[in-house]
C-alpha atoms as a PDB file:
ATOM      1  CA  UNK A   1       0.000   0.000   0.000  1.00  0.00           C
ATOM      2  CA  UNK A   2       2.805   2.364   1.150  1.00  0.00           C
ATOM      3  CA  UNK A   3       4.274   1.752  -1.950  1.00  0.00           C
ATOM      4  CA  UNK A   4       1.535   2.205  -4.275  1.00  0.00           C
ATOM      5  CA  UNK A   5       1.408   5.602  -2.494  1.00  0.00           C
ATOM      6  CA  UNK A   6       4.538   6.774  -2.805  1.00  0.00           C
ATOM      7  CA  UNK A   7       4.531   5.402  -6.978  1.00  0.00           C
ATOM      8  CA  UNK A   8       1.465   7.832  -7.148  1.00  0.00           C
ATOM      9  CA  UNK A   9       3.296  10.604  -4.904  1.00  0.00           C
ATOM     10  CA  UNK A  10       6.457  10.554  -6.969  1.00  0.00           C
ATOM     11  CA  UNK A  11       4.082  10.775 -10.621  1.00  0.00           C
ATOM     12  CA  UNK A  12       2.090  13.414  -9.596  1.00  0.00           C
ATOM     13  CA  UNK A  13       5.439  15.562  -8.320  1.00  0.00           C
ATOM     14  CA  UNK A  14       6.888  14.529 -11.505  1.00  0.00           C
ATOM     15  CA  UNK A  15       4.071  15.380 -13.837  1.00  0.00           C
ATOM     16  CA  UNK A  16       3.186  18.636 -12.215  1.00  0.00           C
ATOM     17  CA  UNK A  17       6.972  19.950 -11.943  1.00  0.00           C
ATOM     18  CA  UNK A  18       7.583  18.852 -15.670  1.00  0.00           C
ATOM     19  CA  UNK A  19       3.597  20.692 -16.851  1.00  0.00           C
ATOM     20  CA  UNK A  20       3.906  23.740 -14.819  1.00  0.00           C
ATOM     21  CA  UNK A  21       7.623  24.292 -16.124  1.00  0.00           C
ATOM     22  CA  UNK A  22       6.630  23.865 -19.815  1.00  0.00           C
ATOM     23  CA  UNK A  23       3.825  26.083 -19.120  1.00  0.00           C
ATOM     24  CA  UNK A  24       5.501  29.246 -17.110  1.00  0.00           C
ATOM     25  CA  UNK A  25       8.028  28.914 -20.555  1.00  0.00           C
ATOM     26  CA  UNK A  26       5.239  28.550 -23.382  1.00  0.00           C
ATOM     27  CA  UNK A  27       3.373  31.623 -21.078  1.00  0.00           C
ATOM     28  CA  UNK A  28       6.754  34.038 -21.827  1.00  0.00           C
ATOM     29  CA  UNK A  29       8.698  32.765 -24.156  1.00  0.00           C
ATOM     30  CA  UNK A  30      10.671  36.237 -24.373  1.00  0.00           C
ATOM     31  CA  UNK A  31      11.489  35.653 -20.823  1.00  0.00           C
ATOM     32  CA  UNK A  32      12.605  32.088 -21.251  1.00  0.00           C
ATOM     33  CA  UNK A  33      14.777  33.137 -24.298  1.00  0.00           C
ATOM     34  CA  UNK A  34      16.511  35.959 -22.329  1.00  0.00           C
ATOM     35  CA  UNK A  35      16.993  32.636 -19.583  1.00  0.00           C
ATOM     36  CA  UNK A  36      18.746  30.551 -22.140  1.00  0.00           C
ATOM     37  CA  UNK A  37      20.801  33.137 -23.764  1.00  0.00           C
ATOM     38  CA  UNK A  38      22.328  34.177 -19.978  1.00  0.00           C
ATOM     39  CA  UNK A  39      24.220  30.365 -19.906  1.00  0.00           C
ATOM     40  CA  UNK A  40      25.790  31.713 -23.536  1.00  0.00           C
ATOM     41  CA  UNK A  41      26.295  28.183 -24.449  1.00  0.00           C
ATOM     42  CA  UNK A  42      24.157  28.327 -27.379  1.00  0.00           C
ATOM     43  CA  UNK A  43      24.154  30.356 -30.656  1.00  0.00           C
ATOM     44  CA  UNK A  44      21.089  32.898 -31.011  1.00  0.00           C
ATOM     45  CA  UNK A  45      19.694  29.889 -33.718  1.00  0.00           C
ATOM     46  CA  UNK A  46      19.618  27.632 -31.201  1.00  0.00           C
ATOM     47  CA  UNK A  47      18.359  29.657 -28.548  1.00  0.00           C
ATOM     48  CA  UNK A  48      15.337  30.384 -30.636  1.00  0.00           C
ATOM     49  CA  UNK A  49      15.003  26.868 -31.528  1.00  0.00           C
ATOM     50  CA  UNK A  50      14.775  25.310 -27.475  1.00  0.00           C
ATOM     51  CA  UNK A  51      12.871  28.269 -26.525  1.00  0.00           C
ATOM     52  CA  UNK A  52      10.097  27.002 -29.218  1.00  0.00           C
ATOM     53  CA  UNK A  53      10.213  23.154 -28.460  1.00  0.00           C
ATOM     54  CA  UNK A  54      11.317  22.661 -24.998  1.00  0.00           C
ATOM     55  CA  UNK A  55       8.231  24.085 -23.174  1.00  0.00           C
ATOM     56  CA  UNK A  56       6.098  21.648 -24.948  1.00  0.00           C
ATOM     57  CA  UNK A  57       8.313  18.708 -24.826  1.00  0.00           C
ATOM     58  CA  UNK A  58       8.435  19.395 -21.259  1.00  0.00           C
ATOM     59  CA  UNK A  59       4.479  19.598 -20.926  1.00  0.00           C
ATOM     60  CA  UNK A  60       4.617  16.294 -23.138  1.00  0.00           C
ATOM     61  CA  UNK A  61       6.496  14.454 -20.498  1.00  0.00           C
ATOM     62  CA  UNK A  62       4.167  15.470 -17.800  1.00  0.00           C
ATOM     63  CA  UNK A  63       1.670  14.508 -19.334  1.00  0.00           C
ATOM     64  CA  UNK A  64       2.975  11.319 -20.120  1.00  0.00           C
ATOM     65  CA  UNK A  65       4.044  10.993 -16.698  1.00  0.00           C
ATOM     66  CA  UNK A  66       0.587  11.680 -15.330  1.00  0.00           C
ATOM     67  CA  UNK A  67      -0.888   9.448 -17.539  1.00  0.00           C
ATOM     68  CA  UNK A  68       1.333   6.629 -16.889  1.00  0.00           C
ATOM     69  CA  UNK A  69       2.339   6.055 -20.528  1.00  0.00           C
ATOM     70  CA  UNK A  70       5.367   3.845 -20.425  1.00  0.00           C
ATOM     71  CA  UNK A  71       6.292   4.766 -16.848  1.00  0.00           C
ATOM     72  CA  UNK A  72       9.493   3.240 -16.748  1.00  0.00           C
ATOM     73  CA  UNK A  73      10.866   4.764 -19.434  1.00  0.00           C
ATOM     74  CA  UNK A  74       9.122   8.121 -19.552  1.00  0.00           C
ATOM     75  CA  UNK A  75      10.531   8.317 -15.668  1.00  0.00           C
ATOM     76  CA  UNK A  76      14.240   7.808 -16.950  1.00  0.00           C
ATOM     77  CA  UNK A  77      13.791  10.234 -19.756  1.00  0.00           C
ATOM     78  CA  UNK A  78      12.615  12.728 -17.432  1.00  0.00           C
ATOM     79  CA  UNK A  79      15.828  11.956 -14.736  1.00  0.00           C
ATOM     80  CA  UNK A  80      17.655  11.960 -18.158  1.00  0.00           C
ATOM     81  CA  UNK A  81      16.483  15.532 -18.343  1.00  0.00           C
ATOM     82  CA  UNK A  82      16.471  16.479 -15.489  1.00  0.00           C
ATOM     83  CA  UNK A  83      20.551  15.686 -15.080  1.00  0.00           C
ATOM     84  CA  UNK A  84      20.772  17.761 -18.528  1.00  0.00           C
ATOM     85  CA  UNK A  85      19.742  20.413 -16.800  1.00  0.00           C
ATOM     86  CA  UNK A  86      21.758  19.909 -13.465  1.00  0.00           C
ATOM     87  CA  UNK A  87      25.117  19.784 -15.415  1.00  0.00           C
ATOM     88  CA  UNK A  88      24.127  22.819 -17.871  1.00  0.00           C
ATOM     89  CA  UNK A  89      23.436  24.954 -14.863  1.00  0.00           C
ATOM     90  CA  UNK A  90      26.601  23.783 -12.833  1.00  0.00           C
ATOM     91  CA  UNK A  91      29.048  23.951 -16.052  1.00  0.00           C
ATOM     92  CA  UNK A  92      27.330  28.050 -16.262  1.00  0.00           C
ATOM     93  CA  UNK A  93      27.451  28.704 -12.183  1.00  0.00           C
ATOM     94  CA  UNK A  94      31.256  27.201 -12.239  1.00  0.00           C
ATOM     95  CA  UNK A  95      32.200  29.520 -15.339  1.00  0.00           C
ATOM     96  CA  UNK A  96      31.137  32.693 -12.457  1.00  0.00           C
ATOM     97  CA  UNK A  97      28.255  33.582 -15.263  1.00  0.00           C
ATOM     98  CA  UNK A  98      25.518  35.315 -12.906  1.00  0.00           C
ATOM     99  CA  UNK A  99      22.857  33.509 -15.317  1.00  0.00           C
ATOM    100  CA  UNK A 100      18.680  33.126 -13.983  1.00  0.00           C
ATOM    101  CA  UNK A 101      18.228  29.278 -14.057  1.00  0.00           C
ATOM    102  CA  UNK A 102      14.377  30.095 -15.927  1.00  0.00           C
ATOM    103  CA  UNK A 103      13.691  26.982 -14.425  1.00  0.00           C
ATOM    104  CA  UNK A 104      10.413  28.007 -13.121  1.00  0.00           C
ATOM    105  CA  UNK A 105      10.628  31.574 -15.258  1.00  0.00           C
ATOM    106  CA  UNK A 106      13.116  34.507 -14.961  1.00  0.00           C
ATOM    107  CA  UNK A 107      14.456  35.899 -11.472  1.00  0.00           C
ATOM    108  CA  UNK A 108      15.882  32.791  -9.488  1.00  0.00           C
ATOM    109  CA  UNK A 109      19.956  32.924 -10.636  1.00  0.00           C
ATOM    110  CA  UNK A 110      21.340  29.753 -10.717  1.00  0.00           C
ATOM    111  CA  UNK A 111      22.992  29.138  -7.132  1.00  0.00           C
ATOM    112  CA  UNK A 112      23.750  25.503  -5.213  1.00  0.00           C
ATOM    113  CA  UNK A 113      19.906  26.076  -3.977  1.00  0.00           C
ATOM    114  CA  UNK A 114      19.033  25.293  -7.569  1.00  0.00           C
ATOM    115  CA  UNK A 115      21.129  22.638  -8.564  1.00  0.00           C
ATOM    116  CA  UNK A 116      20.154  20.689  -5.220  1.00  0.00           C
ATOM    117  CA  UNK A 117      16.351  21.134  -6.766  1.00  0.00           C
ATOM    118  CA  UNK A 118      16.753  19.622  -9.733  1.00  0.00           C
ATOM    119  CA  UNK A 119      19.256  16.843  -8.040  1.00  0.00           C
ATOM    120  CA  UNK A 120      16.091  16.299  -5.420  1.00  0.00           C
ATOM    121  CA  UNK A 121      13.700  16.346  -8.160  1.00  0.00           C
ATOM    122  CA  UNK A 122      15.508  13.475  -9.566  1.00  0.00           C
ATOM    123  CA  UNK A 123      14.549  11.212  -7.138  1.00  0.00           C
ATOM    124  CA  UNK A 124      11.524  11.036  -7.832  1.00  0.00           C
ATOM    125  CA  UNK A 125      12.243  10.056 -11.729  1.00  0.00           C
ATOM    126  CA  UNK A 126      14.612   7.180 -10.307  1.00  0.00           C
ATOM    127  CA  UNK A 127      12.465   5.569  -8.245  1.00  0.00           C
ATOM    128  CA  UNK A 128       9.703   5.203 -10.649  1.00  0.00           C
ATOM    129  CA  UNK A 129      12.432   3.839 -13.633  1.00  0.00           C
ATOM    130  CA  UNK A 130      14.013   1.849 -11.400  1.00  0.00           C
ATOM    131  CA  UNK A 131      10.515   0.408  -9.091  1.00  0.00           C
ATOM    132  CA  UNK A 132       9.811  -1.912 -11.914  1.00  0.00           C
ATOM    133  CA  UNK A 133      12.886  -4.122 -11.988  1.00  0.00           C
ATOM    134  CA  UNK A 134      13.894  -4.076  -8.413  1.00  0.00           C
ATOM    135  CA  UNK A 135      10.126  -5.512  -7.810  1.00  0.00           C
ATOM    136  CA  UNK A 136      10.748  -8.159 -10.677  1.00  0.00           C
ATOM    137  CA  UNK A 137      13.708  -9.625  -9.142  1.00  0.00           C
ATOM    138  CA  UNK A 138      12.316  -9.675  -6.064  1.00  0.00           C
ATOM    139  CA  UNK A 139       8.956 -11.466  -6.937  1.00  0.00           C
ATOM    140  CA  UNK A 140      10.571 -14.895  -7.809  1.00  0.00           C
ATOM    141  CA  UNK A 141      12.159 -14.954  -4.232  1.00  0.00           C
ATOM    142  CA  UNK A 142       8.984 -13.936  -2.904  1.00  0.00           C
ATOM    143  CA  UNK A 143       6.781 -17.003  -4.388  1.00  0.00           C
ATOM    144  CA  UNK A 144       9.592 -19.849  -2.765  1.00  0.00           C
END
C-alpha cells in the first residue's frame, strides 16, 4: 500500500513539476529566451530553436508521466532531463556567469539552492524507472 502511495506521490510531483515548467516557458517565451541566452552556451539559432520546443516537450512528459504512458521509461527520460539540466546549470554557475536558471521563469539565478532542486527532483524520476525491476527480481524470491 505504502508503496503504491509513494509510486502515485512521486508521478504526480513529476508530472506537475515537468507541466507547470513547460507552461511558465510557453506563457513568456521572451522571458525564457533571455533565460537561455544568460548560460551563452548556445548560438542565437539555437536559442530560438529550445525556446520554441522545450516548453512543450516538457508539458509532453508530464503529461505522459501523469498518464502513466510507459512509466518506466518516460521516468528515466525525465531523470535523463532532469541531469541535462543539473550539469548545464553547474558547467554556467562554475564559469562565475551570474545567469537566472528560468527553471520556473526569470528571477531565481542559478545558485547551489538550484542545482540541489533539480538533483532532489531526480529522485523522484529514479524511483519510478528503477521500481519496476527491483520488484521483478524480487517477486521470484517472494513465491519460494
Amino acid at each position: 500500500m505504502m508503496r503504491a502511495i509513494l509510486h502515485w506521490a512521486c508521478r504526480l510531483f513529476l508530472a506537475a513539476v515537468f507541466i507547470y515548467s513547460g507552461y511558465t516557458k510557453v506563457d513568456n517565451p521572451l522571458q525564457f529566451a533571455v533565460a537561455i541566452e544568460g548560460y551563452k552556451l548556445l548560438p542565437p539559432g539555437m536559442v530560438l530553436w529550445v525556446v520554441k520546443t522545450l516548453p512543450w516537450f516538457e508539458i509532453a512528459l508530464g503529461i505522459a508521466l501523469l498518464a502513466g504512458i510507459a512509466l518506466r521509461y518516460t521516468a528515466a527520460l525525465a531523470g535523463a532531463l532532469l541531469a541535462f539540466f543539473i550539469v548545464i546549470m553547474a558547467i554556467t554557475y562554475l564559469r562565475g556567469i551570474e545567469a537566472s536558471c528560468g527553471c520556473f521563469g526569470l528571477g531565481e539565478p542559478i545558485s547551489p539552492l538550484t542545482l540541489l532542486r533539480d538533483a532532489a527532483f531526480m529522485l523522484p524520476a529514479l524511483f519510478l524507472a528503477v521500481r519496476p525491476r527491483i520488484e521483478a527480481r524480487l517477486m521470484p524470491s517472494r513465491r519460494r
